[in-house]
Protein backbone atom coordinates (compact mmCIF):
# COMPACT_ATOMS: atom_id res chain seq x y z
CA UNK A 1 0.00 0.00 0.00
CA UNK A 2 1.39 3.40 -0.80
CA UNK A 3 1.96 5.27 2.07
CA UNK A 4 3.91 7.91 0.77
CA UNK A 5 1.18 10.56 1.26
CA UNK A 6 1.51 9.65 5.25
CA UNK A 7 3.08 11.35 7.79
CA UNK A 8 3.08 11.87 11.77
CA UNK A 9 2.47 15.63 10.74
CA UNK A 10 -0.62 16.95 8.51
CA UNK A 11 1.12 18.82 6.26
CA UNK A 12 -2.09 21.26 6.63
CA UNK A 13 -1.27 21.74 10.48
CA UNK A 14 2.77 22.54 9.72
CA UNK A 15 1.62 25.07 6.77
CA UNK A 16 -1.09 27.09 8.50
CA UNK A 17 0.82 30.37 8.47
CA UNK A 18 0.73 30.08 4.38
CA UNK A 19 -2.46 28.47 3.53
CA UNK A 20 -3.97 31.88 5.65
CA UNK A 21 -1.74 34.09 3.84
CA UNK A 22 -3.32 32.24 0.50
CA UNK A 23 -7.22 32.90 1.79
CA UNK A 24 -6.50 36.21 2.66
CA UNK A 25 -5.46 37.09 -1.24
CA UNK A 26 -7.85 34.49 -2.63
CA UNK A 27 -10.77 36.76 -0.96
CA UNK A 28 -9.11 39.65 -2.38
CA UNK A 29 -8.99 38.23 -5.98
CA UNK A 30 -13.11 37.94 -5.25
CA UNK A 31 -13.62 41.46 -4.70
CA UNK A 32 -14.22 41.05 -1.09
CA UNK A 33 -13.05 44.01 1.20
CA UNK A 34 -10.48 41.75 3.71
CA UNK A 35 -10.73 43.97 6.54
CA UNK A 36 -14.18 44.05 7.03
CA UNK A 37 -15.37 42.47 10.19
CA UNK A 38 -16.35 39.29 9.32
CA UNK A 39 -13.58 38.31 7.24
CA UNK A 40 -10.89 39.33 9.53
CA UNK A 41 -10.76 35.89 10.89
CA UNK A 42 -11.54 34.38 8.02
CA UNK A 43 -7.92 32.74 6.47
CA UNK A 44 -7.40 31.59 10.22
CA UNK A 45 -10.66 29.50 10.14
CA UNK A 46 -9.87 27.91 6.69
CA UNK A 47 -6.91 26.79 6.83
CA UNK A 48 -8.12 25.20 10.76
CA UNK A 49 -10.66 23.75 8.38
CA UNK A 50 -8.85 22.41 5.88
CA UNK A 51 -6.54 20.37 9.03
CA UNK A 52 -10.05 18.90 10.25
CA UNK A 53 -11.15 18.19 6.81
CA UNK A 54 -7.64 16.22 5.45
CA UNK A 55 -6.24 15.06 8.57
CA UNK A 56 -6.25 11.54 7.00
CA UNK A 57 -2.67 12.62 5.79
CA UNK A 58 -1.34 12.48 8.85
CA UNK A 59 -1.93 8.87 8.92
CA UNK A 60 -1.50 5.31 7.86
CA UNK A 61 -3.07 1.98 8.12
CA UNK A 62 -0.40 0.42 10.26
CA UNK A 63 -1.18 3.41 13.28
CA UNK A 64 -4.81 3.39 12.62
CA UNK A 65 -5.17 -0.27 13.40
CA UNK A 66 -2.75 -0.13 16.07
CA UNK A 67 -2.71 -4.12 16.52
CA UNK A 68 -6.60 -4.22 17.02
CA UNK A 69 -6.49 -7.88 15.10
CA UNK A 70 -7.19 -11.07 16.97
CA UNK A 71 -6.83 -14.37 16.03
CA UNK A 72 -10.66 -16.30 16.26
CA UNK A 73 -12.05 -19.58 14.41
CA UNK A 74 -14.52 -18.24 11.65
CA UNK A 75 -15.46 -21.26 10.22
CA UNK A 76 -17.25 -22.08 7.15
CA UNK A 77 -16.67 -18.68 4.81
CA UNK A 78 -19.37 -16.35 7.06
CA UNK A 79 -19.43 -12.66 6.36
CA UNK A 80 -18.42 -9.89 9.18
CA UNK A 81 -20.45 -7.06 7.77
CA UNK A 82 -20.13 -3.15 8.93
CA UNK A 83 -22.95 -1.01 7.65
CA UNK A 84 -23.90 2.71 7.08
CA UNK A 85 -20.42 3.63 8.57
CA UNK A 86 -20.57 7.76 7.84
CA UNK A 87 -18.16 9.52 6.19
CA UNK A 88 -16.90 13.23 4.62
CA UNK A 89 -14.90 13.50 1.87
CA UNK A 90 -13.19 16.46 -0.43
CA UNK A 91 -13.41 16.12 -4.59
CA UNK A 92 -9.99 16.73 -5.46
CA UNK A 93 -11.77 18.47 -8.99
CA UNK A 94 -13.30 21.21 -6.99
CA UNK A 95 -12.20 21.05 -3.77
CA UNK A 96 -15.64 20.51 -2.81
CA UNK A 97 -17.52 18.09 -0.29
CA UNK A 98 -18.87 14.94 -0.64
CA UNK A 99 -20.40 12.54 1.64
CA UNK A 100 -22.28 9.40 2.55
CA UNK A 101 -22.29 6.29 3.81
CA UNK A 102 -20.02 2.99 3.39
CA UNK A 103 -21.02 -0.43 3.59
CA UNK A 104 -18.25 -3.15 4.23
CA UNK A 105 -17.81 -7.10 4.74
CA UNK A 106 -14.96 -9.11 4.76
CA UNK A 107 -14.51 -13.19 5.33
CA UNK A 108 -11.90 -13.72 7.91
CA UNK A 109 -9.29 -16.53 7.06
CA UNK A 110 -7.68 -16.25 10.31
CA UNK A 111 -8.30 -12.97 12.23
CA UNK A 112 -10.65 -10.24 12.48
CA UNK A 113 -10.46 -6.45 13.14
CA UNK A 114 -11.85 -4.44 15.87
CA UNK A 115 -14.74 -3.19 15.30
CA UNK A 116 -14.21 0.74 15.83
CA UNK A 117 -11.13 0.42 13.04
CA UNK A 118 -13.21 -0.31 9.94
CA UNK A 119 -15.15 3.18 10.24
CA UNK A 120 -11.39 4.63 11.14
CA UNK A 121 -10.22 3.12 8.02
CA UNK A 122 -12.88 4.60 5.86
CA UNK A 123 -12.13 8.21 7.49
CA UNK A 124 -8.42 8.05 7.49
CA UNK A 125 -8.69 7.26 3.52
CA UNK A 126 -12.01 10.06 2.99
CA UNK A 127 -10.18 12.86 4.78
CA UNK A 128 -8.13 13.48 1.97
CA UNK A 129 -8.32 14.99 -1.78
CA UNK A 130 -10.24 12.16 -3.10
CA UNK A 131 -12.37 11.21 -5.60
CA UNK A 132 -14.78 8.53 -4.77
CA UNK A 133 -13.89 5.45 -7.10
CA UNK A 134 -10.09 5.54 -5.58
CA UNK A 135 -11.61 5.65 -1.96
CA UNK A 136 -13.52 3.04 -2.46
CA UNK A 137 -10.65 0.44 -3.75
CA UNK A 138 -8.54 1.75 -1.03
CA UNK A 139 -10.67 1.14 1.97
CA UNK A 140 -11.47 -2.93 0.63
CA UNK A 141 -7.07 -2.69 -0.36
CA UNK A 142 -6.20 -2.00 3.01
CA UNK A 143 -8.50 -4.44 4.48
CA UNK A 144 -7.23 -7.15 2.62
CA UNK A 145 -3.91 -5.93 3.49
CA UNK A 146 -3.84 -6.19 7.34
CA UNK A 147 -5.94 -9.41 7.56
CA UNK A 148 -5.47 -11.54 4.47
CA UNK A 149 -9.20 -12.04 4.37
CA UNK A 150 -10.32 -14.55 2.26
CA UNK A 151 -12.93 -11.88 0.95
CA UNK A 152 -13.75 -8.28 0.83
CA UNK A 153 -16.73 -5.99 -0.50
CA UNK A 154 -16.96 -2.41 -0.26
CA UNK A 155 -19.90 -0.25 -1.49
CA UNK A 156 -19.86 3.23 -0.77
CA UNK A 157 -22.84 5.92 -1.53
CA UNK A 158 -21.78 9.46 -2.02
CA UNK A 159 -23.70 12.95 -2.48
CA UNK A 160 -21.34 15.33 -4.16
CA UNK A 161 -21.68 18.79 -3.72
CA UNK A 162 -19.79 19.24 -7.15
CA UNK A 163 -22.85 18.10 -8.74
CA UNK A 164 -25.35 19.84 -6.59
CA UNK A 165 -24.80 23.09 -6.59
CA UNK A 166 -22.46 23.79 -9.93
CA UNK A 167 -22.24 21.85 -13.33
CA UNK A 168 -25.50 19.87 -13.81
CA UNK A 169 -27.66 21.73 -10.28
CA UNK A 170 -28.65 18.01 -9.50
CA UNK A 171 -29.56 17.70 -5.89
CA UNK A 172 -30.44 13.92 -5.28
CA UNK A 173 -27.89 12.47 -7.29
CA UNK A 174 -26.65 9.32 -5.12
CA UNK A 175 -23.90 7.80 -6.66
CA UNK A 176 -22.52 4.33 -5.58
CA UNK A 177 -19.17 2.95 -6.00
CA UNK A 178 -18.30 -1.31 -5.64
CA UNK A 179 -14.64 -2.63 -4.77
CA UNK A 180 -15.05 -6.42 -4.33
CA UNK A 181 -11.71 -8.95 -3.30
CA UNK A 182 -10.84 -12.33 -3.42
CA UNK A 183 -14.26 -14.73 -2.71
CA UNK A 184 -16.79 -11.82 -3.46
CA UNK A 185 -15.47 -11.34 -7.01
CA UNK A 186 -16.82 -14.87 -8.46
CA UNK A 187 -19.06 -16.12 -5.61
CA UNK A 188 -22.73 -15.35 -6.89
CA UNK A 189 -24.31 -16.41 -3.83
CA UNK A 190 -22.12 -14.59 -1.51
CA UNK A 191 -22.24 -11.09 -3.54
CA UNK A 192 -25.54 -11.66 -3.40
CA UNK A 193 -25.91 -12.46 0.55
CA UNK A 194 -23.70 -9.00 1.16
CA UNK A 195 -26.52 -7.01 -1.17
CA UNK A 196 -29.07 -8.51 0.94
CA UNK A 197 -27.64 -7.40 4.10
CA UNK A 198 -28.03 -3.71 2.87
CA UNK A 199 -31.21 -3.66 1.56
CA UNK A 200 -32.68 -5.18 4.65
CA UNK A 201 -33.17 -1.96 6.07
């Protein structure tokens, strides 16, 4: 897995100082008067924004996992299955958001994940520049990764604000992305099983 985009550091947090000096003249190219009273503050809250928002390149898979795997007999190919895990994302086209929801199974071969590090996988990978096809491989990538599952499927839903409020002014578009691994890619009935699970509700 690359991890060359990972640091202890966001690179956000070490370059405040200059991503505020770039608001402030970016609100100056847009006519705005920068010493008014509401803008004064302004650059400062931004680029604290912009920290919260891509803080997932600050870190990796190795630190968000943090040895949360444990060894447990899974027998006969059943599905661990993680739904409607939340996220918020940033379109690296527009630098605008996008969110939703991700959906997420695996079949253990020998271990299993704590429960709490799926969702942090999903975030750590969605608070970046992203664009939702590569999040989606990444997340089932980095699951097969750290527990040689036998099987991974990742669908992720995502309302982009790129859409809704520029280009094509379509509110409810609702777009889903599929990543499946290993047993999910040719086992009918098991795809089909991991469908089921989300349309129960």
């Amino acid at each position: 897995m690359n991890k060359a985009s990972s640091s202890d550091i966001n690179p956000i947090t070490q370059n405040q100082k200059e991503i505020k000096e770039l608001v402030h003249k970016l609100l100056g190219y847009l006519g705005e008067d920068v010493e008014r009273e509401g803008l004064l503050d302004t650059p400062k809250r931004v680029a604290k924004m912009y920290g919260e928002l891509l803080e997932g390149y600050s870190k990796n898979v190795n630190d968000v996992v943090n040895d949360a795997i444990f060894t447990v007999e899974y027998p006969n190919d059943e599905m661990v299955f993680v739904e409607s895990i939340e996220y918020n994302s940033m379109c690296e086209h527009h630098m605008l958001p996008f969110t939703g929801i991700a959906h997420v199974a695996y079949i253990p071969r020998e271990k299993v994940i704590g429960l709490s590090k799926i969702p942090r996988i999903v975030d750590m990978f969605s608070k970046r520049m992203q664009i939702q096809e590569r999040l989606t491989n990444q997340v089932a990538d980095a699951l097969v990764e750290v527990l040689d599952a036998k099987g991974v499927a990742v669908i992720i839903e995502g309302m982009h604000m790129c859409a809704s409020i520029r280009g094509v002014k379509k509110h409810k578009l609702n777009m889903k992305t599929t990543a499946f691994r290993g047993e999910f890619i040719n086992n009918r009935d098991l795809k089909a099983e991991f469908y089921d699970m989300i349309n129960r509700n």
